[in-house]
C-alpha atoms as a PDB file:
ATOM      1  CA  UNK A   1     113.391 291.616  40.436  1.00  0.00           C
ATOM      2  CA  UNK A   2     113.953 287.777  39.827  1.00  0.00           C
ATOM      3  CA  UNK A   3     114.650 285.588  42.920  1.00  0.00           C
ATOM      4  CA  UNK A   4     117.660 284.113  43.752  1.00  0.00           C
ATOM      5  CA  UNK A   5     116.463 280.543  42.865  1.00  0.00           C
ATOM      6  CA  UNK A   6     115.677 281.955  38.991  1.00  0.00           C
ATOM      7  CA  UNK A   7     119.296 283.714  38.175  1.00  0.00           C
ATOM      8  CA  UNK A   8     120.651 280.535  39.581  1.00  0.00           C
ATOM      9  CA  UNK A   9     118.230 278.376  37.542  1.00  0.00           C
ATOM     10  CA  UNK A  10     119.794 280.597  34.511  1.00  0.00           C
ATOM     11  CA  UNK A  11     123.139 280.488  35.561  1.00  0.00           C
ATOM     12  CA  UNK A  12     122.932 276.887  35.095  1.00  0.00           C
ATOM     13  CA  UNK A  13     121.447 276.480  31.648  1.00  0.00           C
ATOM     14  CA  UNK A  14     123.712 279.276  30.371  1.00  0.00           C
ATOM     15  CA  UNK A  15     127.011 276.961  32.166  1.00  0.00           C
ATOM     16  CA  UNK A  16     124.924 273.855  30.157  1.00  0.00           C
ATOM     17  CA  UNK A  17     125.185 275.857  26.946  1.00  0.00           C
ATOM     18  CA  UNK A  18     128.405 276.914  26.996  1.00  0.00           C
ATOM     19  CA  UNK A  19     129.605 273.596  27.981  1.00  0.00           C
ATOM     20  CA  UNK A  20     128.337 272.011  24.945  1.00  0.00           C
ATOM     21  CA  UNK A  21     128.245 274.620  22.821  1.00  0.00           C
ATOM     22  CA  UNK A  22     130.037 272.118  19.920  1.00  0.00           C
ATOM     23  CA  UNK A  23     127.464 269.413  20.165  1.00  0.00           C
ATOM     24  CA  UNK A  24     124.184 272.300  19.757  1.00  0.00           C
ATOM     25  CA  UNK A  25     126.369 273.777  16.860  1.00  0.00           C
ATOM     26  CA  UNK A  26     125.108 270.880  14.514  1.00  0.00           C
ATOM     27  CA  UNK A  27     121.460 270.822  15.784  1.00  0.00           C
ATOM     28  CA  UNK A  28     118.815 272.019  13.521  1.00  0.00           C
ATOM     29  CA  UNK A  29     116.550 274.739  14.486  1.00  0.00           C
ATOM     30  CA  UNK A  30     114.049 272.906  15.993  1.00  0.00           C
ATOM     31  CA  UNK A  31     116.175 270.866  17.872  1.00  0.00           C
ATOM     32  CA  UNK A  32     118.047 273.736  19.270  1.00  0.00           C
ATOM     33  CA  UNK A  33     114.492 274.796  19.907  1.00  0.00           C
ATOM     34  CA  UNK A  34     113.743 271.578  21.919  1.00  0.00           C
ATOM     35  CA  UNK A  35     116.619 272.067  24.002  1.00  0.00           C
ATOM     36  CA  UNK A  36     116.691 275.482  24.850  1.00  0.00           C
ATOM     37  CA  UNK A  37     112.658 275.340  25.571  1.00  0.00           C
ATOM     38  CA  UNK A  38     113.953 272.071  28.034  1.00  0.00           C
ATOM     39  CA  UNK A  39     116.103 274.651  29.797  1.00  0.00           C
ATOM     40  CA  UNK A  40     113.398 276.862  30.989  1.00  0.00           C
ATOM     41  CA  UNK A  41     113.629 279.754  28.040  1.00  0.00           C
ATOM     42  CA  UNK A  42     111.118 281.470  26.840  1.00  0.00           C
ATOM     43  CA  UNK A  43     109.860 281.512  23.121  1.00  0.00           C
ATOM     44  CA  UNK A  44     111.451 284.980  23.035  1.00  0.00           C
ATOM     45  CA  UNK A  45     114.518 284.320  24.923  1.00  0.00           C
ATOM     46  CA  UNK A  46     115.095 281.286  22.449  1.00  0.00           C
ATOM     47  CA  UNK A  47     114.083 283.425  19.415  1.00  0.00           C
ATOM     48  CA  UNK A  48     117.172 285.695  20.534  1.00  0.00           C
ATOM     49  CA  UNK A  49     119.702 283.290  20.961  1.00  0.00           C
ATOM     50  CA  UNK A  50     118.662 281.333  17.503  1.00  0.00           C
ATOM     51  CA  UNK A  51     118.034 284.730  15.328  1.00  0.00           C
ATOM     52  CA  UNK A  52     114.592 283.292  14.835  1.00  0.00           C
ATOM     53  CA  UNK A  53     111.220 284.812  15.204  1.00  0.00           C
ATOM     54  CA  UNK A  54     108.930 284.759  18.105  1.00  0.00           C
ATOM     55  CA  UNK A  55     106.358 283.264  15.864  1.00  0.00           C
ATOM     56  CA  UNK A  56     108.512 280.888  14.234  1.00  0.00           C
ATOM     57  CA  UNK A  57     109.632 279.287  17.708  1.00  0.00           C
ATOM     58  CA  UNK A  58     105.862 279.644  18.812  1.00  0.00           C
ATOM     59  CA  UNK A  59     105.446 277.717  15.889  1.00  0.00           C
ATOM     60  CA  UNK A  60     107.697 275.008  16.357  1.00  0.00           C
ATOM     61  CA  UNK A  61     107.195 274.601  19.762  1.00  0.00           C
ATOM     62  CA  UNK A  62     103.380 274.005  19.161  1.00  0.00           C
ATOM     63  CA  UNK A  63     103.866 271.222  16.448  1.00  0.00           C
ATOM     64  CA  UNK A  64     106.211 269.666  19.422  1.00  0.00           C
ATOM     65  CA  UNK A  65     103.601 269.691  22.036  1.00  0.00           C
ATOM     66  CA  UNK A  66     101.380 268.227  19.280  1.00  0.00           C
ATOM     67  CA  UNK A  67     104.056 265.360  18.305  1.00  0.00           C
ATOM     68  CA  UNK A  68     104.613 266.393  14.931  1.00  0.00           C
ATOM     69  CA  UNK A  69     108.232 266.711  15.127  1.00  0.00           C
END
């Protein structure tokens, strides 16, 4: 069972994305990616919320980290 410090470390990046919900609607993938990955999700949690793959967030995440984006 999570702590108390995680659900309110999710709390507050799901209150982030509802908040700007507008502004993320005209990201790209990978930029969605970016920011969702910033919040503390996981590659499948983001997968989920973008209707992506695993693999293809995997993906995009690893040409980040390797500053091809």
């Amino acid at each position: 069972m999570p702590d108390d410090e995680a659900v309110v470390k999710r709390l507050d990046a799901l209150i982030y994305l509802a908040m700007n919900q507008a502004r993320l609607a005209d990201l790209t993938s990978e930029q969605k990616i970016k920011e969702l990955k910033g919040l503390g999700f996981s590659d499948t949690e983001v997968a989920k919320i973008i209707g992506k793959t695993r693999g293809y967030v995997s993906s995009v995440t690893s040409r980040a980290r390797k500053g091809k984006t």
